[in-house]
N, C-alpha and C. Protein backbone atom coordinates (compact mmCIF):
# COMPACT_ATOMS: atom_id res chain seq x y z
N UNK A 1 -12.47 3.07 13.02
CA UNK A 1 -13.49 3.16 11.99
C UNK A 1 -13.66 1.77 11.38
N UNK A 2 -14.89 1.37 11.09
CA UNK A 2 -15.04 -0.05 10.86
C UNK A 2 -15.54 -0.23 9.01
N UNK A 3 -15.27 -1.23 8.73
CA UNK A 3 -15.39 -1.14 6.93
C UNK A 3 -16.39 -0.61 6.37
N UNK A 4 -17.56 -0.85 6.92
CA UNK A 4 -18.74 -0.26 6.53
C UNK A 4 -18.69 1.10 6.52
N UNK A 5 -18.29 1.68 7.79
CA UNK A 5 -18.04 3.15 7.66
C UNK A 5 -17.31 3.68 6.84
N UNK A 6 -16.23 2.90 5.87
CA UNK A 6 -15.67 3.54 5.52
C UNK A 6 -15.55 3.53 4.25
N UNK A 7 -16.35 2.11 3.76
CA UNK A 7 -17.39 1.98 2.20
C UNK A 7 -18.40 2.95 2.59
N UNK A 8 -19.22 3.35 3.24
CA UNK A 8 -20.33 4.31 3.20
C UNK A 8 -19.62 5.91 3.07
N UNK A 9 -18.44 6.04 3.48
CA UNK A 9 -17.93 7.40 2.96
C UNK A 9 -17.37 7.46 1.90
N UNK A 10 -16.77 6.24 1.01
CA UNK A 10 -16.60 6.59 -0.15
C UNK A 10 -17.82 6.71 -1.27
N UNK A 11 -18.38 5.79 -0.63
CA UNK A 11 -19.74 6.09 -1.74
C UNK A 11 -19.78 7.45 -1.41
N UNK A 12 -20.36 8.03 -0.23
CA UNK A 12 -20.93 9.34 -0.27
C UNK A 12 -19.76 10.83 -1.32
N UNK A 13 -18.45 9.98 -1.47
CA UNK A 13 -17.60 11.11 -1.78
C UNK A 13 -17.96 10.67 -3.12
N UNK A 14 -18.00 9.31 -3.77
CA UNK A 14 -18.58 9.02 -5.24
C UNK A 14 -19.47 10.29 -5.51
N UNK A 15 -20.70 10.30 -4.79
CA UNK A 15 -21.91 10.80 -5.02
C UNK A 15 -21.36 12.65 -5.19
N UNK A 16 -20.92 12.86 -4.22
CA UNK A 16 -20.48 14.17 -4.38
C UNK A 16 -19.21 14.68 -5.15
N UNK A 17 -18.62 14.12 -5.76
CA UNK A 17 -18.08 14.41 -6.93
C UNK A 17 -16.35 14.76 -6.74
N UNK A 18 -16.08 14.60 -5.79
CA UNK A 18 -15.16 14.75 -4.77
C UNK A 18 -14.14 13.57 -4.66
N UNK A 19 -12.33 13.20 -4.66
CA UNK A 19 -12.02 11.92 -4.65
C UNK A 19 -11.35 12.42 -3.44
N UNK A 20 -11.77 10.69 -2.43
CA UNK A 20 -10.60 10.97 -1.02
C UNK A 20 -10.08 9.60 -1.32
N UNK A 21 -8.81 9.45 -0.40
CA UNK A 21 -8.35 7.69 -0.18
C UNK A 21 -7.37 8.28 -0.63
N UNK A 22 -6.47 6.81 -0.95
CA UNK A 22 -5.34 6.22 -1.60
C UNK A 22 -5.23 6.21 -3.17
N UNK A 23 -4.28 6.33 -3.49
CA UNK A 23 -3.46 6.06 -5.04
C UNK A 23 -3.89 4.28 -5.28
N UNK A 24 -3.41 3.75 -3.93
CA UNK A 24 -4.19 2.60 -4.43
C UNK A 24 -5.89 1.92 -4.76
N UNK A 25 -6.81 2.93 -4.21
CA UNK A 25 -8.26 3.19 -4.88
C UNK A 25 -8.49 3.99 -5.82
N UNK A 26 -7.23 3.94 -6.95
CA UNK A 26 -7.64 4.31 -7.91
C UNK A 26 -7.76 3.63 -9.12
N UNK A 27 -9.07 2.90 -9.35
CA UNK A 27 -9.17 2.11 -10.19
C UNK A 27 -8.76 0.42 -9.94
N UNK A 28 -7.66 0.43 -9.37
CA UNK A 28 -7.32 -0.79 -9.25
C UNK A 28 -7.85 -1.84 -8.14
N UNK A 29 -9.18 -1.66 -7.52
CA UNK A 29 -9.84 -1.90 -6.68
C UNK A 29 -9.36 -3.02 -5.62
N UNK A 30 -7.93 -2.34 -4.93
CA UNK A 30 -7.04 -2.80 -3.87
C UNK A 30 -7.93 -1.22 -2.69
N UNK A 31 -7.95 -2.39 -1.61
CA UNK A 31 -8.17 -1.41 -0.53
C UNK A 31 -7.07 -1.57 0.57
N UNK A 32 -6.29 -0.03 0.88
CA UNK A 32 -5.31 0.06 1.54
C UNK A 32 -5.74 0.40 2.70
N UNK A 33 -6.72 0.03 3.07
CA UNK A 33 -6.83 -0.42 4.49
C UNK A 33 -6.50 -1.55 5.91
N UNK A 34 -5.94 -1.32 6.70
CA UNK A 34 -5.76 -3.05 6.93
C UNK A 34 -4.32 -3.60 7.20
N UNK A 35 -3.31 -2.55 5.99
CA UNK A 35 -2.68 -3.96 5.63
C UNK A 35 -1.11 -3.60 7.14
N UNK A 36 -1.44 -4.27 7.40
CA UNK A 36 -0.48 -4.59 8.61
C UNK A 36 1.45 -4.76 8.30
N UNK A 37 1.53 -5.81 7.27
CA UNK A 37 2.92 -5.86 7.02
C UNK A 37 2.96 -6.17 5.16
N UNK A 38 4.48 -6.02 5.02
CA UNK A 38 4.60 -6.67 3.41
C UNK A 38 5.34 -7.25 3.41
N UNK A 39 5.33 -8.60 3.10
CA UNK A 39 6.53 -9.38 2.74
C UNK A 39 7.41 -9.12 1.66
N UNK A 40 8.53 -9.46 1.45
CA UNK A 40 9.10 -9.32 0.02
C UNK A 40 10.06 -11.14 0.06
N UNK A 41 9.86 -11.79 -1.00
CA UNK A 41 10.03 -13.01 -0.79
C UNK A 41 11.64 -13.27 -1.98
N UNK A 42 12.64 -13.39 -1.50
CA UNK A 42 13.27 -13.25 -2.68
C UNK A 42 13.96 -14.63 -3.07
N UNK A 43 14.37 -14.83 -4.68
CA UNK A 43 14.59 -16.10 -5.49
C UNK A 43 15.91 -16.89 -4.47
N UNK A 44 16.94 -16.13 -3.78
CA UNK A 44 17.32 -16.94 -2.97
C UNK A 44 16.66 -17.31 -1.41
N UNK A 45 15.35 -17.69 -0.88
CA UNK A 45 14.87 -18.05 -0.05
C UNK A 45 14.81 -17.12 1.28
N UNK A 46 15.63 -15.83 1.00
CA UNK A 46 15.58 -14.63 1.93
C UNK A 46 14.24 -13.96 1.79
N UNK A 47 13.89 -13.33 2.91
CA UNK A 47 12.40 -12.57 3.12
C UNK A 47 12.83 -11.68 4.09
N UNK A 48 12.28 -9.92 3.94
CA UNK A 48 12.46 -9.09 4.42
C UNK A 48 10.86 -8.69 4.66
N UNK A 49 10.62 -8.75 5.51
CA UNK A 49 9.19 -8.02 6.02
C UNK A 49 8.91 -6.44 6.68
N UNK A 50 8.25 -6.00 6.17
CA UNK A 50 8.11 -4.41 6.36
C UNK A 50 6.83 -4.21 7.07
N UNK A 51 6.80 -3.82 8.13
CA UNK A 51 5.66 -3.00 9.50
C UNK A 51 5.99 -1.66 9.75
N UNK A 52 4.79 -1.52 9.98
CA UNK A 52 4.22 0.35 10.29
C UNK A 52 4.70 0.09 11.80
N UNK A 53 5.25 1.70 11.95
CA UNK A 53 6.62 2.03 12.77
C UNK A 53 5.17 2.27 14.07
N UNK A 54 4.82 3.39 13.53
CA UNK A 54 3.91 3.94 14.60
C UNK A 54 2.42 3.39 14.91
N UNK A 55 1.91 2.57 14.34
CA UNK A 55 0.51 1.97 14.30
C UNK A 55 0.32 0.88 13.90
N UNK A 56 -0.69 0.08 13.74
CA UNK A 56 -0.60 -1.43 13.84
C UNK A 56 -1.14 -1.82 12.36
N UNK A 57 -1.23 -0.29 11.43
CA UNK A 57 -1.20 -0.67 10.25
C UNK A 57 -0.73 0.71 9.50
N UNK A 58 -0.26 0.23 7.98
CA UNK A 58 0.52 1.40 7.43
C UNK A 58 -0.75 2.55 7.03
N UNK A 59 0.16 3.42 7.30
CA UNK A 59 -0.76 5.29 6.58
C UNK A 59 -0.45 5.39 5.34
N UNK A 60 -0.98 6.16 4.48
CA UNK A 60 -0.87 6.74 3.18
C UNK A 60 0.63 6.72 2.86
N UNK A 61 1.14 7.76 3.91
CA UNK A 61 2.63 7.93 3.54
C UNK A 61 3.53 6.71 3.81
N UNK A 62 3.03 6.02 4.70
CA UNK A 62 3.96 4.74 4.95
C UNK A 62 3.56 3.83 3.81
N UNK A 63 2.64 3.54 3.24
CA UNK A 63 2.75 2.96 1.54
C UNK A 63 3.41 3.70 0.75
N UNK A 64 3.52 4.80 0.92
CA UNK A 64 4.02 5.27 -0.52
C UNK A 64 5.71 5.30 -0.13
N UNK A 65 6.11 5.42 1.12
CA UNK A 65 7.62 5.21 1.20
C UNK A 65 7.52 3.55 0.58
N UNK A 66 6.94 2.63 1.36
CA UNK A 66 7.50 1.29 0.84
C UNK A 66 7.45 1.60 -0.72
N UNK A 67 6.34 1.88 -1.44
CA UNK A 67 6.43 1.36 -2.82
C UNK A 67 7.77 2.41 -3.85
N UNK A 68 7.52 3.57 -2.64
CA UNK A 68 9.32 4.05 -3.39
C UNK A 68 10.31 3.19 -2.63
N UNK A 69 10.05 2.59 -1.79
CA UNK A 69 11.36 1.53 -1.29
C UNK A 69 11.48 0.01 -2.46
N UNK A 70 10.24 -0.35 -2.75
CA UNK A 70 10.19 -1.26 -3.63
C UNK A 70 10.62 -0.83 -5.34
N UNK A 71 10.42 0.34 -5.45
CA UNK A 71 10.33 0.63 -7.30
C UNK A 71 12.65 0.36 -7.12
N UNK A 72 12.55 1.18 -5.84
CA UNK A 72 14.28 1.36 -5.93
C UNK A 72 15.12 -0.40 -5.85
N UNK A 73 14.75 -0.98 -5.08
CA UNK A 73 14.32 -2.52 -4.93
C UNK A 73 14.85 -3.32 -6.47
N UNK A 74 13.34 -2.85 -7.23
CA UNK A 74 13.29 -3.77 -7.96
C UNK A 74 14.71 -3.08 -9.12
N UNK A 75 14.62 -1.78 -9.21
CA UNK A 75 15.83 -1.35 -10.35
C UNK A 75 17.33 -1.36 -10.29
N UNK A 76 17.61 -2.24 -8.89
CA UNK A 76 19.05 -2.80 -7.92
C UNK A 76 19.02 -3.99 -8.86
N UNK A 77 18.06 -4.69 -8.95
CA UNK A 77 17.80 -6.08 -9.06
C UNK A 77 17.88 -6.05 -10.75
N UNK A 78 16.96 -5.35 -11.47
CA UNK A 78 17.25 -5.66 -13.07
C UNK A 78 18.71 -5.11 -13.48
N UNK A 79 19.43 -3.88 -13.05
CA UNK A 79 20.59 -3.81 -13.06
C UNK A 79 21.83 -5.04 -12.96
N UNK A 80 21.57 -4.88 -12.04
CA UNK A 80 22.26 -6.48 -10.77
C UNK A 80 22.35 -7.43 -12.61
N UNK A 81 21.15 -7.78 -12.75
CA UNK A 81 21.22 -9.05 -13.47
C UNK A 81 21.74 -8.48 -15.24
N UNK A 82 21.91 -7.60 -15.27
CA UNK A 82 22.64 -7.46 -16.93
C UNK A 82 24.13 -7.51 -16.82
């Protein structure tokens, strides 16, 4: 499916009153389409990069594991430092 197609179906779901997509098109006008990998870059010069297992870009559920992999991430880390 190509971008256009897939800005022309959200408009049409705008119009009809109806919400489809991502948690991340909500409001915060990030489109989770696309995104292939995530870096995570950390203060000692280490980088862990995260790719979709089964496809050449992440699904709904494969964002929402990373960003529960990241929320757990970041609350290691403010712990860690008190």
């Amino acid at each position: 499916m190509e971008i256009s197609e897939r800005s022309e179906m959200a408009e049409e779901a705008k119009r009809s009153g109806e919400w489809q997509g991502s948690p991340l098109q909500m409001g915060s006008g990030l489109d989770p389409y696309g995104i292939e990998e995530i870096v995570i870059e950390f203060d000692t010069g280490d980088k862990e990069v995260l790719v979709p297992r089964l496809r050449d870009e992440f699904g709904s559920y494969e964002l929402m594991q990373a960003a529960t992999y990241l929320d757990s991430l970041s609350h290691q880390l403010r712990t860690h430092r008190k």
